[in-house]
PDB file of N, CA and C in Angstrom:
ATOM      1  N   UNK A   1      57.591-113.831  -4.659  1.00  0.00           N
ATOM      2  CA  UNK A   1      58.237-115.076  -4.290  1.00  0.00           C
ATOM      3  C   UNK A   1      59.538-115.280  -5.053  1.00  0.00           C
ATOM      4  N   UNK A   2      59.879-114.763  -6.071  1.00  0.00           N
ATOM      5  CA  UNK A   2      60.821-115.115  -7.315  1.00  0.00           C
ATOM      6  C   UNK A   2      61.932-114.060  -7.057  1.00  0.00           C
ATOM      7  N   UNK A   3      62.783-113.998  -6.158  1.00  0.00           N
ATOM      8  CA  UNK A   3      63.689-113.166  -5.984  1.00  0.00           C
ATOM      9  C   UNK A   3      64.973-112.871  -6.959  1.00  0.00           C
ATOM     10  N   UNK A   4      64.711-111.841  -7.127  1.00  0.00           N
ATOM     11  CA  UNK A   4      66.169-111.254  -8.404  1.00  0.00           C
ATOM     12  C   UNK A   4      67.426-110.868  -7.582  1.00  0.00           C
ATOM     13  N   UNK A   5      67.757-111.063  -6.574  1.00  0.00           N
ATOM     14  CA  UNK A   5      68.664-111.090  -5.693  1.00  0.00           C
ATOM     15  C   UNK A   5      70.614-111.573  -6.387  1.00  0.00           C
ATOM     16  N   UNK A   6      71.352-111.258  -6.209  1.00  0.00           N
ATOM     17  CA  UNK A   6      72.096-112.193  -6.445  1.00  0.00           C
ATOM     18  C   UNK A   6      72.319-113.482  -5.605  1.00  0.00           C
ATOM     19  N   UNK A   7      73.018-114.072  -5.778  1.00  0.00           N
ATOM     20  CA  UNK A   7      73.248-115.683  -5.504  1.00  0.00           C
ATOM     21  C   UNK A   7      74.546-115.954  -5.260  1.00  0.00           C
ATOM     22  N   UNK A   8      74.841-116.559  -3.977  1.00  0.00           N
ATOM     23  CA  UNK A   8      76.555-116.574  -3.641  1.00  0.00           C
ATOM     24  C   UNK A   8      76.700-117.685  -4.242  1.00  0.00           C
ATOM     25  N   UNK A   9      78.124-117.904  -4.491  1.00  0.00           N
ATOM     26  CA  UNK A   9      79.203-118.822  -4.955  1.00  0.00           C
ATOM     27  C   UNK A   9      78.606-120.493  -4.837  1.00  0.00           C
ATOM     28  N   UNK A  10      78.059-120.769  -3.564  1.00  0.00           N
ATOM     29  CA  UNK A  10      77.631-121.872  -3.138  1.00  0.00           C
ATOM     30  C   UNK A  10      76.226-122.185  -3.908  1.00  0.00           C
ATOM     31  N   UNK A  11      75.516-120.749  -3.981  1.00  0.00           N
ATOM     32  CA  UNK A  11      73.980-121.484  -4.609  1.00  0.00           C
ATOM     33  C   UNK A  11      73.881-121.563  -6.093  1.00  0.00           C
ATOM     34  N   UNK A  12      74.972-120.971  -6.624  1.00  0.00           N
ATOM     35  CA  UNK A  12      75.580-120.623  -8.196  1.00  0.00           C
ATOM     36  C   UNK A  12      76.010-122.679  -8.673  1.00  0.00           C
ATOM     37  N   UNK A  13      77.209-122.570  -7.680  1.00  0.00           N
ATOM     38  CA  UNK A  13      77.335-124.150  -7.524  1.00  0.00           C
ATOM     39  C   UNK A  13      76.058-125.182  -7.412  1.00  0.00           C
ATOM     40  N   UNK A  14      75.669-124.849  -6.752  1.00  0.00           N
ATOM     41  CA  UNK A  14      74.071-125.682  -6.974  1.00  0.00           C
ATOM     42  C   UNK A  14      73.118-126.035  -7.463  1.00  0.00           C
ATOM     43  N   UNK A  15      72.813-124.846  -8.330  1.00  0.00           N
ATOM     44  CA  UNK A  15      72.054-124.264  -9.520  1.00  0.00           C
ATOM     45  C   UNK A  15      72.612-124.963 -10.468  1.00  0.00           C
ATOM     46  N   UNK A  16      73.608-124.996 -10.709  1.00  0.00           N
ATOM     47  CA  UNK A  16      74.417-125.737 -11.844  1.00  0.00           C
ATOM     48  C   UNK A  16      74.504-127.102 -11.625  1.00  0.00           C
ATOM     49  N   UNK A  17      74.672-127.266 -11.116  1.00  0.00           N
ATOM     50  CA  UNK A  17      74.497-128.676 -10.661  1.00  0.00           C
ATOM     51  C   UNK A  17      73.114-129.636 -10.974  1.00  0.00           C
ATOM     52  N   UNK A  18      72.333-128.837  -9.739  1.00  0.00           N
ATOM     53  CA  UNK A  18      70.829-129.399 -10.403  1.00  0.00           C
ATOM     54  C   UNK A  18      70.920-129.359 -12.033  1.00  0.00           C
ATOM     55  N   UNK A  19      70.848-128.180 -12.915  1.00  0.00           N
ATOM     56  CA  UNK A  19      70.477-127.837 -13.729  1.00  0.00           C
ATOM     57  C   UNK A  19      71.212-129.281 -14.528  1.00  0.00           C
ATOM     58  N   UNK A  20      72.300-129.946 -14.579  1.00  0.00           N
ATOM     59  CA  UNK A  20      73.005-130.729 -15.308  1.00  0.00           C
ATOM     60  C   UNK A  20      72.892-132.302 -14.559  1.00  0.00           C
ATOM     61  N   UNK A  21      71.712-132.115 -13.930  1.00  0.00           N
ATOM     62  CA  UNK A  21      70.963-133.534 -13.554  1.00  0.00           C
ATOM     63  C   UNK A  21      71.212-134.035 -12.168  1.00  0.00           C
ATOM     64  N   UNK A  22      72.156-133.363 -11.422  1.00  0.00           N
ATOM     65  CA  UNK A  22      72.486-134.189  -9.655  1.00  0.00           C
ATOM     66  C   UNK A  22      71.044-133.556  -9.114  1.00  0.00           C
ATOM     67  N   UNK A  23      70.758-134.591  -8.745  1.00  0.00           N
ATOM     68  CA  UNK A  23      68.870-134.125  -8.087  1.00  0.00           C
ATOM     69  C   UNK A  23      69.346-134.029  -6.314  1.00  0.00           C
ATOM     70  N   UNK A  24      70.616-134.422  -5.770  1.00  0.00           N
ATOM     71  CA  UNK A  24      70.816-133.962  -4.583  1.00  0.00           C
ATOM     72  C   UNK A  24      70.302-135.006  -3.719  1.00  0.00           C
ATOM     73  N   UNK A  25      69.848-136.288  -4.321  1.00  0.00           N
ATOM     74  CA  UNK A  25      69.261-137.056  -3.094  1.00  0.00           C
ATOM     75  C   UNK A  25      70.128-138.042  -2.912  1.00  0.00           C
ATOM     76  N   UNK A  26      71.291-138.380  -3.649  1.00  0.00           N
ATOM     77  CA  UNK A  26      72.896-139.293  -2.946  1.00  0.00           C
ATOM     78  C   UNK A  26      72.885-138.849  -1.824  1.00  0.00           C
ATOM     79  N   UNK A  27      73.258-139.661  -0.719  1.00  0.00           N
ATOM     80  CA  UNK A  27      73.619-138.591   0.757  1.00  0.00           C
ATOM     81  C   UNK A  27      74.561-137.846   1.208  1.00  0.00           C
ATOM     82  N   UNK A  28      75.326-137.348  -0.044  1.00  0.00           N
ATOM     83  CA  UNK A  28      76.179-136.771  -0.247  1.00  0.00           C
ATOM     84  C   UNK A  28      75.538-135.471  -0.432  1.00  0.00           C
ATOM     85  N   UNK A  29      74.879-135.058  -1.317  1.00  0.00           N
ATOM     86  CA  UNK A  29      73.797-134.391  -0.898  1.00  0.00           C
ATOM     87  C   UNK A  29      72.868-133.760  -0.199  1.00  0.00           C
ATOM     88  N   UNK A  30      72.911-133.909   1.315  1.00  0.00           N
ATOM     89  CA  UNK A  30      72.215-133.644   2.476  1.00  0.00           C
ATOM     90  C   UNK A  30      73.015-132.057   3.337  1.00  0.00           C
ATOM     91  N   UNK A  31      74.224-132.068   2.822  1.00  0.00           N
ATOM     92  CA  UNK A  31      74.912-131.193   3.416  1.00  0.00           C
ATOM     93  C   UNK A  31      74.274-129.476   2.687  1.00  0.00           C
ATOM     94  N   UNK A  32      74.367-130.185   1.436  1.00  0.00           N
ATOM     95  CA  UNK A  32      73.456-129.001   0.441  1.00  0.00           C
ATOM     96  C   UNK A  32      72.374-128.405   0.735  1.00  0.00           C
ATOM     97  N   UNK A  33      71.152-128.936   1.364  1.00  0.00           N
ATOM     98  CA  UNK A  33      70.158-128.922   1.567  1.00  0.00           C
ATOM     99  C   UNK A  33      69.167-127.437   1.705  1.00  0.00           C
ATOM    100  N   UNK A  34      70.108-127.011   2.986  1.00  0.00           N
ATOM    101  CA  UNK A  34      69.866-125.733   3.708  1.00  0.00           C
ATOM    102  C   UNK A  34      69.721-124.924   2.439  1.00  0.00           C
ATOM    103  N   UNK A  35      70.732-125.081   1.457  1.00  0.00           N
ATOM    104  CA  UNK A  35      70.981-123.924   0.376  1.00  0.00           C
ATOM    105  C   UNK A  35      70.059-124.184  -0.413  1.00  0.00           C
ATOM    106  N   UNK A  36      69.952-125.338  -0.728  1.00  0.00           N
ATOM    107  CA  UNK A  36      68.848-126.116  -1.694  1.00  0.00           C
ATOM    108  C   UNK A  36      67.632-124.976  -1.220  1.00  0.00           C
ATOM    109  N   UNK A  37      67.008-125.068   0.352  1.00  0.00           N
ATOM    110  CA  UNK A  37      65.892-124.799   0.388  1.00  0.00           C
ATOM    111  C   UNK A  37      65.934-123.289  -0.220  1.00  0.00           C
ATOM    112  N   UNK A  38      66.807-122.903   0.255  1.00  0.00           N
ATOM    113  CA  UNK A  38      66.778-121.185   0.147  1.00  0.00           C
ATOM    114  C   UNK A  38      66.841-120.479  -1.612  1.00  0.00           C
ATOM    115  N   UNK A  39      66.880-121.697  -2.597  1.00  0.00           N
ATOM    116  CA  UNK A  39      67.041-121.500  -3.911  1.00  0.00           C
ATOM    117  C   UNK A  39      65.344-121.625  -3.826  1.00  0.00           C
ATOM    118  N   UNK A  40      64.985-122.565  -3.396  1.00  0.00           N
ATOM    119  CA  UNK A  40      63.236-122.981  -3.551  1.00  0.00           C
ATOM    120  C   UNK A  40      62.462-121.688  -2.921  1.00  0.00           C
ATOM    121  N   UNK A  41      63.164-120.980  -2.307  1.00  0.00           N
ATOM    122  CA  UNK A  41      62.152-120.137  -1.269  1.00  0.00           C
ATOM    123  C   UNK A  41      62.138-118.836  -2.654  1.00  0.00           C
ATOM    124  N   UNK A  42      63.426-118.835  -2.904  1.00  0.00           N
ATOM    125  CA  UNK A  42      63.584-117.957  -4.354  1.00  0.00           C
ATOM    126  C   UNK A  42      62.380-118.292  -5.668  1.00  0.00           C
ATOM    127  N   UNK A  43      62.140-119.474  -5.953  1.00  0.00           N
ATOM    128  CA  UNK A  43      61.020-120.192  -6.608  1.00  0.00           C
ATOM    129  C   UNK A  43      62.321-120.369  -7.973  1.00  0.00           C
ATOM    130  N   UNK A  44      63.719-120.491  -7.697  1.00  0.00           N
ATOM    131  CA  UNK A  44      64.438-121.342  -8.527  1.00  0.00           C
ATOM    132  C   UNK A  44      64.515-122.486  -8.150  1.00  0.00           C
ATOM    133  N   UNK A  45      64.083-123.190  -7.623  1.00  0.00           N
ATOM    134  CA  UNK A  45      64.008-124.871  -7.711  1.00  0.00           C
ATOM    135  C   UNK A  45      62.757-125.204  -7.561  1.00  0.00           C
ATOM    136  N   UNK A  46      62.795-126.663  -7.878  1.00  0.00           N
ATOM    137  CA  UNK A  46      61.697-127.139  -7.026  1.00  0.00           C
ATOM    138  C   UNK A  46      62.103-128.481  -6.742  1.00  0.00           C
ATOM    139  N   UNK A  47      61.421-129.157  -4.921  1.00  0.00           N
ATOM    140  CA  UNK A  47      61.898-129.807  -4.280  1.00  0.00           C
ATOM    141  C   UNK A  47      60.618-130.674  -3.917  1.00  0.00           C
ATOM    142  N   UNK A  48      61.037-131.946  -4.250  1.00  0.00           N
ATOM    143  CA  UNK A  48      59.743-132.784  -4.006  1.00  0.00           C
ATOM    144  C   UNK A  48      60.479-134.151  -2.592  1.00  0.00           C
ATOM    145  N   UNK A  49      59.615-134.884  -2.206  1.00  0.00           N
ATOM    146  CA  UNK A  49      60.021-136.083  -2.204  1.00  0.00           C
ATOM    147  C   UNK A  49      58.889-137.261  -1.789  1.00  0.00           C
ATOM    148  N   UNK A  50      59.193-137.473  -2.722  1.00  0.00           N
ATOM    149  CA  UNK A  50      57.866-138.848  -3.281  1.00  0.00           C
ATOM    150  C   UNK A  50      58.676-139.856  -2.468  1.00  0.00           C
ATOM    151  N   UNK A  51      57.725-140.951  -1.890  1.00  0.00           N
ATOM    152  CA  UNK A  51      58.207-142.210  -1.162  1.00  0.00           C
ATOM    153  C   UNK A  51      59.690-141.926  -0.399  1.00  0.00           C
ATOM    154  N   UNK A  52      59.882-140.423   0.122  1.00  0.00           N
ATOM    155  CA  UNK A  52      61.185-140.640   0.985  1.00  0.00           C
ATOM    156  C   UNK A  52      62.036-139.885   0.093  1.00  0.00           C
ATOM    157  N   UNK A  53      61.622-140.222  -1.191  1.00  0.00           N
ATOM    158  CA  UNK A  53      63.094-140.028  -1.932  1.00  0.00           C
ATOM    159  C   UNK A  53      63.088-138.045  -2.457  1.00  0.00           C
ATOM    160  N   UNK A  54      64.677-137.449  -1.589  1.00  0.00           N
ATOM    161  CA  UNK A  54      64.294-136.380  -2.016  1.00  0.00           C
ATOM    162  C   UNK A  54      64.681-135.652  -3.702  1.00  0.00           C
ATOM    163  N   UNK A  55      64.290-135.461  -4.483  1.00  0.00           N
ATOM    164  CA  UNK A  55      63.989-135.012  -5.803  1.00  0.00           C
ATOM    165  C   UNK A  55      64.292-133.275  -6.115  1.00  0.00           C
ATOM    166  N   UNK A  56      65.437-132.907  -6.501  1.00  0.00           N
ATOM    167  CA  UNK A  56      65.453-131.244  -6.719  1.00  0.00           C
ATOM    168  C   UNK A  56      65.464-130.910  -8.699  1.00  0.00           C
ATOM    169  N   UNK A  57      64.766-129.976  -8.912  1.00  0.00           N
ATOM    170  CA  UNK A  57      64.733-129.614 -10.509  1.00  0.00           C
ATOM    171  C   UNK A  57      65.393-128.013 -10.559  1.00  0.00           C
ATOM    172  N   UNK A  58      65.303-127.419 -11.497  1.00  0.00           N
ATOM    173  CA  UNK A  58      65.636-126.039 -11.975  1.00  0.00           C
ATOM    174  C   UNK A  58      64.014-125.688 -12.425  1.00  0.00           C
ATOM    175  N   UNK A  59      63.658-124.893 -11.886  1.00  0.00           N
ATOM    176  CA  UNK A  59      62.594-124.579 -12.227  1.00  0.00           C
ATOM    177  C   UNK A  59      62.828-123.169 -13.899  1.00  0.00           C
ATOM    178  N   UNK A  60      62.071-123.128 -14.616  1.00  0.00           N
ATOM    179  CA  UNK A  60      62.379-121.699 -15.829  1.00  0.00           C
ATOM    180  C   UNK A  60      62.667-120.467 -15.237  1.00  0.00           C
ATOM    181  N   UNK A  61      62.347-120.062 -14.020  1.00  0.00           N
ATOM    182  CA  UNK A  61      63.133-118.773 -13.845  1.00  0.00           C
ATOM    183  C   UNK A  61      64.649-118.728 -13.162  1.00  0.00           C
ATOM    184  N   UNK A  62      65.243-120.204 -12.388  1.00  0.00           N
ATOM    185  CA  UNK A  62      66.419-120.779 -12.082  1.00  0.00           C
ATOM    186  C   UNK A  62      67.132-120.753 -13.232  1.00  0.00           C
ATOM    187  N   UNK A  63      66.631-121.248 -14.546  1.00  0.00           N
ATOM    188  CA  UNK A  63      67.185-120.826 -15.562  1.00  0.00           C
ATOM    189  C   UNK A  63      67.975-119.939 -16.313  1.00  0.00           C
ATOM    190  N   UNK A  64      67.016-119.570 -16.048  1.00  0.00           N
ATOM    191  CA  UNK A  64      67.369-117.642 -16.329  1.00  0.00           C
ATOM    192  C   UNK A  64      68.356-117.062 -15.571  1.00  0.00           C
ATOM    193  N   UNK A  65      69.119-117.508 -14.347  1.00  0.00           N
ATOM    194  CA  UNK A  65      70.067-117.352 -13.490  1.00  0.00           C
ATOM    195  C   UNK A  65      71.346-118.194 -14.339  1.00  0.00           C
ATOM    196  N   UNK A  66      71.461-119.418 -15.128  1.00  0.00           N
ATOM    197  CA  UNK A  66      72.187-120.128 -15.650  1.00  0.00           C
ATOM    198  C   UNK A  66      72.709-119.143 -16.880  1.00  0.00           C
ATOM    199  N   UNK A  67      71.772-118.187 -17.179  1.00  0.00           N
ATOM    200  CA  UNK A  67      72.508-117.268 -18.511  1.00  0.00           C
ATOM    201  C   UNK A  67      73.689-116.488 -18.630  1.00  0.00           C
ATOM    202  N   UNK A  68      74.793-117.025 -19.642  1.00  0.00           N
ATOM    203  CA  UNK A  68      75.647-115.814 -19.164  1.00  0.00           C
ATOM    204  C   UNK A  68      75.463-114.529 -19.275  1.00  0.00           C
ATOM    205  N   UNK A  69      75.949-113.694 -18.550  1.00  0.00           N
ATOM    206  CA  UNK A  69      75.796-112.209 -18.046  1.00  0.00           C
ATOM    207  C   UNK A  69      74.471-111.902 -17.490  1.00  0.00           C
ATOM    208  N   UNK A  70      73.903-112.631 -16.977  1.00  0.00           N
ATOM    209  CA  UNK A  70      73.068-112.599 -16.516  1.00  0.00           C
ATOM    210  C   UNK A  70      73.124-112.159 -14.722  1.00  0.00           C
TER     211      UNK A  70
END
């Protein structure tokens, strides 16, 4: 499930993002989504949404993508 793949420009942007607290559920946010999922399918995120509200984290191996030279 945990793909070592690289990661384009856009999900790099994202990753970072989450990781420094935008959880992606402003609706500004919605455009992201698609990519969002495809980080989760990787098992670098994780994506909840309690009462509606949608919720994205960095999961510890998303992490590990945040390292430099990594």
């Amino acid at each position: 499930m945990q793909g070592w793949g690289r990661l384009n420009d856009r999900q790099v942007m994202l990753l970072r993002r989450i990781a420094d607290g935008d959880d992606l559920s402003a609706p500004e946010g919605v455009s992201y989504r698609i990519s969002v999922r495809a980080l989760q399918s990787r098992g670098l995120i994780r994506v909840s949404r309690k009462g509606g509200a949608w919720r994205a984290t960095v999961t510890d191996v998303g992490r590990l993508y945040l390292v430099p030279g990594r």
